[in-house]
N, C-alpha and C. Protein backbone atom coordinates (compact mmCIF):
# COMPACT_ATOMS: atom_id res chain seq x y z
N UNK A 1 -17.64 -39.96 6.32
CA UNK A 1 -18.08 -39.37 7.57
C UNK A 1 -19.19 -38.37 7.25
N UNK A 2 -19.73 -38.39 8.24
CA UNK A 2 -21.35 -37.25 7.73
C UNK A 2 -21.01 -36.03 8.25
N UNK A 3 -21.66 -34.82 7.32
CA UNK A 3 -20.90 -33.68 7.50
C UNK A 3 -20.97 -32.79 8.81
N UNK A 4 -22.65 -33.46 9.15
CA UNK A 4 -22.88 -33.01 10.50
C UNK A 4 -21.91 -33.52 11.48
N UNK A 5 -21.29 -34.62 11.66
CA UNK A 5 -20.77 -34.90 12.54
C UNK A 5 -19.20 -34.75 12.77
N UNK A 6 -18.89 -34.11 11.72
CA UNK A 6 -17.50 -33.76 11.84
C UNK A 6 -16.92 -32.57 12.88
N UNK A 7 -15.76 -32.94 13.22
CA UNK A 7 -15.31 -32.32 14.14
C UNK A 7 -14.68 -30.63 13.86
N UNK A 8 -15.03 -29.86 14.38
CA UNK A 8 -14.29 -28.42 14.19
C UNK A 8 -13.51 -28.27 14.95
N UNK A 9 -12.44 -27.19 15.13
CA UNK A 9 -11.89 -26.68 16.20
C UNK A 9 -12.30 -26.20 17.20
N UNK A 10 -13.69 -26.58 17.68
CA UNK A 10 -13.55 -26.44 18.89
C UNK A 10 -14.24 -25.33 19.25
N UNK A 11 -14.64 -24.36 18.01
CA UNK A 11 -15.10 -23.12 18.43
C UNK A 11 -16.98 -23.01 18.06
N UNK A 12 -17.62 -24.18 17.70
CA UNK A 12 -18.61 -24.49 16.87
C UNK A 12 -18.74 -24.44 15.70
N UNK A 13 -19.67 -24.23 14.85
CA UNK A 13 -20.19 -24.12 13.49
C UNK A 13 -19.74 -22.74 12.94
N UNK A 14 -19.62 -21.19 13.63
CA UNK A 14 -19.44 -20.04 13.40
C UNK A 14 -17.89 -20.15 12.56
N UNK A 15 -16.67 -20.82 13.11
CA UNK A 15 -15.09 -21.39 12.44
C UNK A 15 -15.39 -22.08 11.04
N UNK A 16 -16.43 -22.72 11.09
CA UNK A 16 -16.52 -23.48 9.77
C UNK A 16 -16.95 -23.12 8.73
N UNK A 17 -15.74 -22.71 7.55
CA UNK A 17 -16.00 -22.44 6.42
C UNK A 17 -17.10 -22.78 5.45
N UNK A 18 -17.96 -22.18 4.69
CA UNK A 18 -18.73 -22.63 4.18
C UNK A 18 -18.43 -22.02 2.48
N UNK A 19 -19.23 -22.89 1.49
CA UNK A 19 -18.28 -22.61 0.27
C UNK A 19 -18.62 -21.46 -0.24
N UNK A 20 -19.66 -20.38 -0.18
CA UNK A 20 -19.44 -19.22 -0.54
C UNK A 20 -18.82 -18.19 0.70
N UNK A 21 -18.11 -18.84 1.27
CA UNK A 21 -17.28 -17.82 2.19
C UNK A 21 -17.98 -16.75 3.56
N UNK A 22 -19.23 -17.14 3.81
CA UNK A 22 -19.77 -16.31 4.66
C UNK A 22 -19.25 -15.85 5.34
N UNK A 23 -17.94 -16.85 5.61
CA UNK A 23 -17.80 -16.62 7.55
C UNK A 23 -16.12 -15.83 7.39
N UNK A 24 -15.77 -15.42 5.98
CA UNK A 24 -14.42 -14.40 6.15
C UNK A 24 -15.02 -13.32 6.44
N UNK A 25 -13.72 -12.62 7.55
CA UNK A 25 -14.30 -10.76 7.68
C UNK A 25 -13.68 -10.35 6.34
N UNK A 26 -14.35 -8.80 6.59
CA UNK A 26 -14.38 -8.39 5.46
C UNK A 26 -13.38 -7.51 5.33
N UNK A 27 -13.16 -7.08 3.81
CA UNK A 27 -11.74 -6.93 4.08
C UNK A 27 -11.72 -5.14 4.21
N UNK A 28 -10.70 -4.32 5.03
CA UNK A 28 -10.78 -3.15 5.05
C UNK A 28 -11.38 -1.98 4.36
N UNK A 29 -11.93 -1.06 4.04
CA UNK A 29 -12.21 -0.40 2.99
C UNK A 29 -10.79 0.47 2.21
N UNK A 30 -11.02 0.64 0.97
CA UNK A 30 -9.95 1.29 0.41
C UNK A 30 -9.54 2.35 0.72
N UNK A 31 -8.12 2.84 0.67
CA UNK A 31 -8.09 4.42 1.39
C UNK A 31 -7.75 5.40 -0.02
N UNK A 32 -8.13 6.70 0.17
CA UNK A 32 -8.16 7.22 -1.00
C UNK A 32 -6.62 8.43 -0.64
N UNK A 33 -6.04 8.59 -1.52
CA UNK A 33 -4.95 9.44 -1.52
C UNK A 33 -5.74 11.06 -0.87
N UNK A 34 -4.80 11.92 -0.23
CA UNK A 34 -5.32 13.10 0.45
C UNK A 34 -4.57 14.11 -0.84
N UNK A 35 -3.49 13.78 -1.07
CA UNK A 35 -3.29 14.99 -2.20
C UNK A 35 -2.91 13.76 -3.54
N UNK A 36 -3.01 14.35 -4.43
CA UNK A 36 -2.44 13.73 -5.87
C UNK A 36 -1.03 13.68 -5.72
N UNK A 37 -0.58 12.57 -6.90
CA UNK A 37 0.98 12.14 -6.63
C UNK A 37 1.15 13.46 -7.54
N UNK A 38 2.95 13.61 -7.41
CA UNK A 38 3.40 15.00 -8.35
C UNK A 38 3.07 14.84 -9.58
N UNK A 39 3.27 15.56 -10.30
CA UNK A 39 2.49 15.11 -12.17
C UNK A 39 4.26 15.21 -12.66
N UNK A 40 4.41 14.36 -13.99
CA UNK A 40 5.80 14.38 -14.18
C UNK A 40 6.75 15.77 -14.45
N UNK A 41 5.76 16.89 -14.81
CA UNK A 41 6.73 18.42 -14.98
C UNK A 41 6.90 18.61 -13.77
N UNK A 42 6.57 18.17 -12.44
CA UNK A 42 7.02 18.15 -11.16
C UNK A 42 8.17 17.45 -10.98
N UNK A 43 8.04 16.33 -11.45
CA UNK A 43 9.28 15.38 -11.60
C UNK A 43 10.71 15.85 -12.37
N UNK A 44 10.41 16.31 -13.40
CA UNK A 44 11.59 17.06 -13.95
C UNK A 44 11.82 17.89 -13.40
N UNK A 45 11.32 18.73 -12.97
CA UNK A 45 11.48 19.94 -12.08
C UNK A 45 12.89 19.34 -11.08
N UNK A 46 12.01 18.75 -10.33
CA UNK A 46 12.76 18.03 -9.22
C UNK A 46 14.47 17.75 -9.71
N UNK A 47 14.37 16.64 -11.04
CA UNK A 47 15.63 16.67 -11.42
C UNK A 47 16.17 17.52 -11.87
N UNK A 48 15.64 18.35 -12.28
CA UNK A 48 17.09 19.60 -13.06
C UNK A 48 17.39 20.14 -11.98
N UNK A 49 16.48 20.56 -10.44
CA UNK A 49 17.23 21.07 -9.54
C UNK A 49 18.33 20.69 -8.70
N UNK A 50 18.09 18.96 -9.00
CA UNK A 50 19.17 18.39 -7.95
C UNK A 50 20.03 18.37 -8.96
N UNK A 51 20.22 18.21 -10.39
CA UNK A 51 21.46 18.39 -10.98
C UNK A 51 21.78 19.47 -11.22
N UNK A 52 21.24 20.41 -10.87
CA UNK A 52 21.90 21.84 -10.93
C UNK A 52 22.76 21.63 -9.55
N UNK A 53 22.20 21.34 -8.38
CA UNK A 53 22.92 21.09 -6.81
C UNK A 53 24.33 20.25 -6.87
N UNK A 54 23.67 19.02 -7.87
CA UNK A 54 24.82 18.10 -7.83
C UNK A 54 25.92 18.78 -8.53
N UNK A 55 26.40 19.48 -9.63
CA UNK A 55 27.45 19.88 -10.53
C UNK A 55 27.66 21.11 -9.51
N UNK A 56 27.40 21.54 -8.68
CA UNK A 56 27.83 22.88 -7.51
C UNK A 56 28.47 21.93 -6.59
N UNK A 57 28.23 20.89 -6.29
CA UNK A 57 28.51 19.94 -5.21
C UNK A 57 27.60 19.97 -3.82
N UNK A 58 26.47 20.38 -4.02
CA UNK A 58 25.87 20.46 -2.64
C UNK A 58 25.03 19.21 -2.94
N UNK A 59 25.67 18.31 -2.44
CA UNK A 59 25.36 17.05 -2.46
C UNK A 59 23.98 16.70 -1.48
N UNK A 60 23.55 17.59 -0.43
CA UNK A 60 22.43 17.36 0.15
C UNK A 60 21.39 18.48 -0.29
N UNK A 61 21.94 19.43 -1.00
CA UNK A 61 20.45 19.67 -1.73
C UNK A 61 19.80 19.26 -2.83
N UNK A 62 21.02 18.56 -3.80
CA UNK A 62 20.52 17.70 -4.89
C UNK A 62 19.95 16.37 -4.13
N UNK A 63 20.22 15.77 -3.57
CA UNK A 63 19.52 14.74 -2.31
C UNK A 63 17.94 15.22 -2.03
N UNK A 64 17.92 16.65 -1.47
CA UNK A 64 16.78 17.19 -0.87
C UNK A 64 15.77 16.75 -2.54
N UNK A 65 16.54 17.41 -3.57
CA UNK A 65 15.33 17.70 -4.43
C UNK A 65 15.14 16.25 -5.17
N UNK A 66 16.23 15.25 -4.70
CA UNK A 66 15.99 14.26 -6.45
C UNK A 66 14.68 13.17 -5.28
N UNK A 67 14.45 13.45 -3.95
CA UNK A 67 13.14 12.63 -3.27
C UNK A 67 12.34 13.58 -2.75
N UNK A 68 12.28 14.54 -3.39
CA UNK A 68 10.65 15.12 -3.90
C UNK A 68 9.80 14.44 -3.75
N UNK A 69 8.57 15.09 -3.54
CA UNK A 69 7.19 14.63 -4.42
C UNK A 69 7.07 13.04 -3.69
């Protein structure tokens, strides 16, 4: 079949893929973080406080601190 004459969906030539891809949108731009993730002496931090919480038994402030950051 000749390529001109093939059938598209219906929407014209603009639907029809072409092989270097003209016709994909493009894809979002990247988003950049607003603050830095915690650095890991933040991270320890975090845990020695909730296991200091946890061995007291305050089970929701060792909670609060071990999802930190």
């Amino acid at each position: 079949m000749d390529q001109e004459k093939q059938q598209t969906n219906g929407n014209g030539p603009a639907d029809t893929p072409t092989q270097n891809g003209d016709t994909a949108p493009a894809p979002p731009p990247h988003k950049t973080p607003t603050t830095p993730p915690p650095s890991t002496e933040d991270a320890e931090a975090f845990k020695a406080a909730g296991n200091k919480y946890f061995k007291a038994g305050d089970y929701t402030k060792a909670i609060a601190e071990y999802t930190k950051g």
